[in-house]
C-alpha atoms as a PDB file:
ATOM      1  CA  UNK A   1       9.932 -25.185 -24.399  1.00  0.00           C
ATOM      2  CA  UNK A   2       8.204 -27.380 -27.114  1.00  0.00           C
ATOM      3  CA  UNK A   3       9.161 -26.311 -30.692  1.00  0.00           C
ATOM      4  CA  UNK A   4       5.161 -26.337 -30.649  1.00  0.00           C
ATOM      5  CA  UNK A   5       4.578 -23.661 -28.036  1.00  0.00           C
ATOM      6  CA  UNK A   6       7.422 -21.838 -29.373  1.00  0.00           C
ATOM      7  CA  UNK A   7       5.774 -21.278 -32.735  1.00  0.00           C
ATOM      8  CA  UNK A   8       2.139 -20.804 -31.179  1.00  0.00           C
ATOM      9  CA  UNK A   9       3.944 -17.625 -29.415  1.00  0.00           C
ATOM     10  CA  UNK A  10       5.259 -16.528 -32.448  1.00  0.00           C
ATOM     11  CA  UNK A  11       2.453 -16.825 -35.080  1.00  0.00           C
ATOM     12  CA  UNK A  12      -0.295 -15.681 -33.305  1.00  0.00           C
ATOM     13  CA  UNK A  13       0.564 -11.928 -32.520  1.00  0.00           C
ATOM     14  CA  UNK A  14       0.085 -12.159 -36.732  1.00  0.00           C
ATOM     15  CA  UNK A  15      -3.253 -13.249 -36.838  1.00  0.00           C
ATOM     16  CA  UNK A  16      -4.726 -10.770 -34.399  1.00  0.00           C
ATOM     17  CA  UNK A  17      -6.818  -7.913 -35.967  1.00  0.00           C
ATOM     18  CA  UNK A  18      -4.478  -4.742 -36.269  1.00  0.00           C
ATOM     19  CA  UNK A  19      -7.707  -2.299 -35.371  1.00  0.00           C
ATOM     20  CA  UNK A  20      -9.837  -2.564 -32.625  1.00  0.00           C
ATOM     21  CA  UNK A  21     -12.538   0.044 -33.826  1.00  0.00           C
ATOM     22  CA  UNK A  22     -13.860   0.219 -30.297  1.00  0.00           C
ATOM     23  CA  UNK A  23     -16.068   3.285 -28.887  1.00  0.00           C
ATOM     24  CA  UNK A  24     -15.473   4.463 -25.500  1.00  0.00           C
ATOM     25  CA  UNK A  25     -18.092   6.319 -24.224  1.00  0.00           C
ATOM     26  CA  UNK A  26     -17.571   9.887 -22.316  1.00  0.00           C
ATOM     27  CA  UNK A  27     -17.947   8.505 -19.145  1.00  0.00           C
ATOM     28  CA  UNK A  28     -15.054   6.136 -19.645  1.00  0.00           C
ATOM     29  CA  UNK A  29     -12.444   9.037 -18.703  1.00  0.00           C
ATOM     30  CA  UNK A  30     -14.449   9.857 -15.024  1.00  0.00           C
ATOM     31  CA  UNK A  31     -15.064   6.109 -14.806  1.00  0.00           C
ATOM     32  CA  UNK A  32     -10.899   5.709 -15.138  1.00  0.00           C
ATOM     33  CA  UNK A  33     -10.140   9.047 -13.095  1.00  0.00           C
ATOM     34  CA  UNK A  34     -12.463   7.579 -10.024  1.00  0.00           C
ATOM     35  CA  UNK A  35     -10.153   4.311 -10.413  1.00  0.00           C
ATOM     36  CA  UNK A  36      -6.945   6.698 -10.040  1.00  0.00           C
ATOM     37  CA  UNK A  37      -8.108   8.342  -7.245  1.00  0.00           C
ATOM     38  CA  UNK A  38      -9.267   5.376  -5.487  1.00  0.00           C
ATOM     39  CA  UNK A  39      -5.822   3.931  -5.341  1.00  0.00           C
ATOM     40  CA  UNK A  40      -3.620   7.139  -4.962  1.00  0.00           C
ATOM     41  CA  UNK A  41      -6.277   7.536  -1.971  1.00  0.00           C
ATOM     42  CA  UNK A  42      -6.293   3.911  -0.117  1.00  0.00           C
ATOM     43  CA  UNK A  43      -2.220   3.674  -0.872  1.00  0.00           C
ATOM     44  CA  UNK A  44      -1.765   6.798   1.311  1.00  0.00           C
ATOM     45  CA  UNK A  45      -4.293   6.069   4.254  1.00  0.00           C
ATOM     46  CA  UNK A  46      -2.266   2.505   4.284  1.00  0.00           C
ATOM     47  CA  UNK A  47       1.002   4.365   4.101  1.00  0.00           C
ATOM     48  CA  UNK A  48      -0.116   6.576   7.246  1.00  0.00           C
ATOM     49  CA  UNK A  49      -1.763   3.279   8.948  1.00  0.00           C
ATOM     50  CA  UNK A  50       1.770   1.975   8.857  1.00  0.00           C
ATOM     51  CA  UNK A  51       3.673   4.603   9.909  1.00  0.00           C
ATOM     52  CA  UNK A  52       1.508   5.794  12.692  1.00  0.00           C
ATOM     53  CA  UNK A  53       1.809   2.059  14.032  1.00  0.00           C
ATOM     54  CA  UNK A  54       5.791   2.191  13.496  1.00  0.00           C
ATOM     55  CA  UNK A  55       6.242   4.859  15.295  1.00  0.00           C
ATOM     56  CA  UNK A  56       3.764   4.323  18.007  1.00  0.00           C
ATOM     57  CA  UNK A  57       5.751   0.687  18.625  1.00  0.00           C
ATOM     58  CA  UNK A  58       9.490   2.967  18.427  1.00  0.00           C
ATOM     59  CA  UNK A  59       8.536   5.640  20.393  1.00  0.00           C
ATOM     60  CA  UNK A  60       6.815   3.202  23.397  1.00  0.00           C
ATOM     61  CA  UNK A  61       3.067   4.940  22.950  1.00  0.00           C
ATOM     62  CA  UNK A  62       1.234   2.113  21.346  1.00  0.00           C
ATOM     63  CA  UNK A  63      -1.633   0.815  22.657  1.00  0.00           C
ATOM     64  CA  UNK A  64      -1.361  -1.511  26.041  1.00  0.00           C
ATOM     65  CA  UNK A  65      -3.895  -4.272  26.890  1.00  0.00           C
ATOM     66  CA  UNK A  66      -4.863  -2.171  29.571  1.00  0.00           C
ATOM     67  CA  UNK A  67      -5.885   0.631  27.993  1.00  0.00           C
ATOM     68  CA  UNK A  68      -9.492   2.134  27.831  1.00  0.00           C
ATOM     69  CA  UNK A  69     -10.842   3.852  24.895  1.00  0.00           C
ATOM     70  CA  UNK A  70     -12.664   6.248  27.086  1.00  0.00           C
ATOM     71  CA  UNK A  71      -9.992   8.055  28.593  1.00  0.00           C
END
Protein backbone atom coordinates (compact mmCIF):
# COMPACT_ATOMS: atom_id res chain seq x y z
CA UNK A 1 0.00 0.00 0.00
CA UNK A 2 1.24 3.53 -1.06
CA UNK A 3 2.25 5.71 1.96
CA UNK A 4 -0.35 7.94 -0.11
CA UNK A 5 -3.40 5.71 0.17
CA UNK A 6 -2.39 4.88 3.56
CA UNK A 7 -2.80 8.44 4.80
CA UNK A 8 -5.98 9.16 2.51
CA UNK A 9 -7.55 6.18 4.78
CA UNK A 10 -6.51 7.71 7.73
CA UNK A 11 -7.30 11.47 7.42
CA UNK A 12 -10.44 11.40 5.94
CA UNK A 13 -12.72 9.66 8.62
CA UNK A 14 -11.56 13.37 10.32
CA UNK A 15 -12.94 15.52 7.91
CA UNK A 16 -16.38 13.97 7.69
CA UNK A 17 -19.22 15.95 9.42
CA UNK A 18 -19.80 14.34 12.99
CA UNK A 19 -23.87 15.04 12.62
CA UNK A 20 -25.93 14.07 9.98
CA UNK A 21 -29.12 16.13 11.04
CA UNK A 22 -31.21 14.00 8.74
CA UNK A 23 -35.21 13.60 9.07
CA UNK A 24 -36.69 10.33 8.51
CA UNK A 25 -40.08 10.47 7.85
CA UNK A 26 -42.81 8.05 9.67
CA UNK A 27 -43.09 5.93 6.92
CA UNK A 28 -39.41 5.09 6.97
CA UNK A 29 -40.02 2.37 9.86
CA UNK A 30 -43.04 0.39 7.59
CA UNK A 31 -40.92 1.19 4.53
CA UNK A 32 -37.83 -0.83 6.53
CA UNK A 33 -40.28 -3.47 8.24
CA UNK A 34 -41.74 -4.39 4.50
CA UNK A 35 -37.85 -4.84 3.57
CA UNK A 36 -37.53 -7.35 6.68
CA UNK A 37 -40.30 -9.22 5.86
CA UNK A 38 -39.56 -9.50 2.31
CA UNK A 39 -36.36 -11.32 2.96
CA UNK A 40 -37.27 -13.41 6.14
CA UNK A 41 -40.21 -14.39 3.58
CA UNK A 42 -38.29 -15.27 0.10
CA UNK A 43 -35.24 -16.93 2.38
CA UNK A 44 -37.79 -19.47 3.72
CA UNK A 45 -39.85 -20.29 0.45
CA UNK A 46 -36.08 -20.87 -1.04
CA UNK A 47 -35.18 -22.88 2.02
CA UNK A 48 -38.42 -25.16 1.43
CA UNK A 49 -37.74 -25.05 -2.57
CA UNK A 50 -34.52 -26.76 -1.65
CA UNK A 51 -35.42 -29.12 0.64
CA UNK A 52 -38.53 -30.35 -1.01
CA UNK A 53 -36.17 -30.98 -4.15
CA UNK A 54 -33.50 -32.82 -1.77
CA UNK A 55 -35.62 -34.97 -0.57
CA UNK A 56 -37.71 -35.67 -3.55
CA UNK A 57 -34.09 -36.69 -5.41
CA UNK A 58 -33.18 -39.02 -1.81
CA UNK A 59 -36.26 -40.52 -1.40
CA UNK A 60 -36.64 -41.57 -5.49
CA UNK A 61 -40.14 -39.37 -5.94
CA UNK A 62 -38.87 -36.57 -8.06
CA UNK A 63 -40.25 -35.79 -11.08
CA UNK A 64 -39.52 -38.30 -14.26
CA UNK A 65 -39.53 -37.09 -17.91
CA UNK A 66 -42.45 -39.06 -18.26
CA UNK A 67 -44.56 -37.67 -16.03
CA UNK A 68 -47.90 -35.75 -16.72
CA UNK A 69 -49.04 -32.90 -14.73
CA UNK A 70 -52.57 -34.04 -15.06
CA UNK A 71 -52.56 -37.07 -13.19
Amino acid sequence: MKMTDFMFILLVPFFMPNDAHAYLDPGTGSVILQVVAAGVLGALFTIKSYWRAMVGFITGRGKKANDTEAK
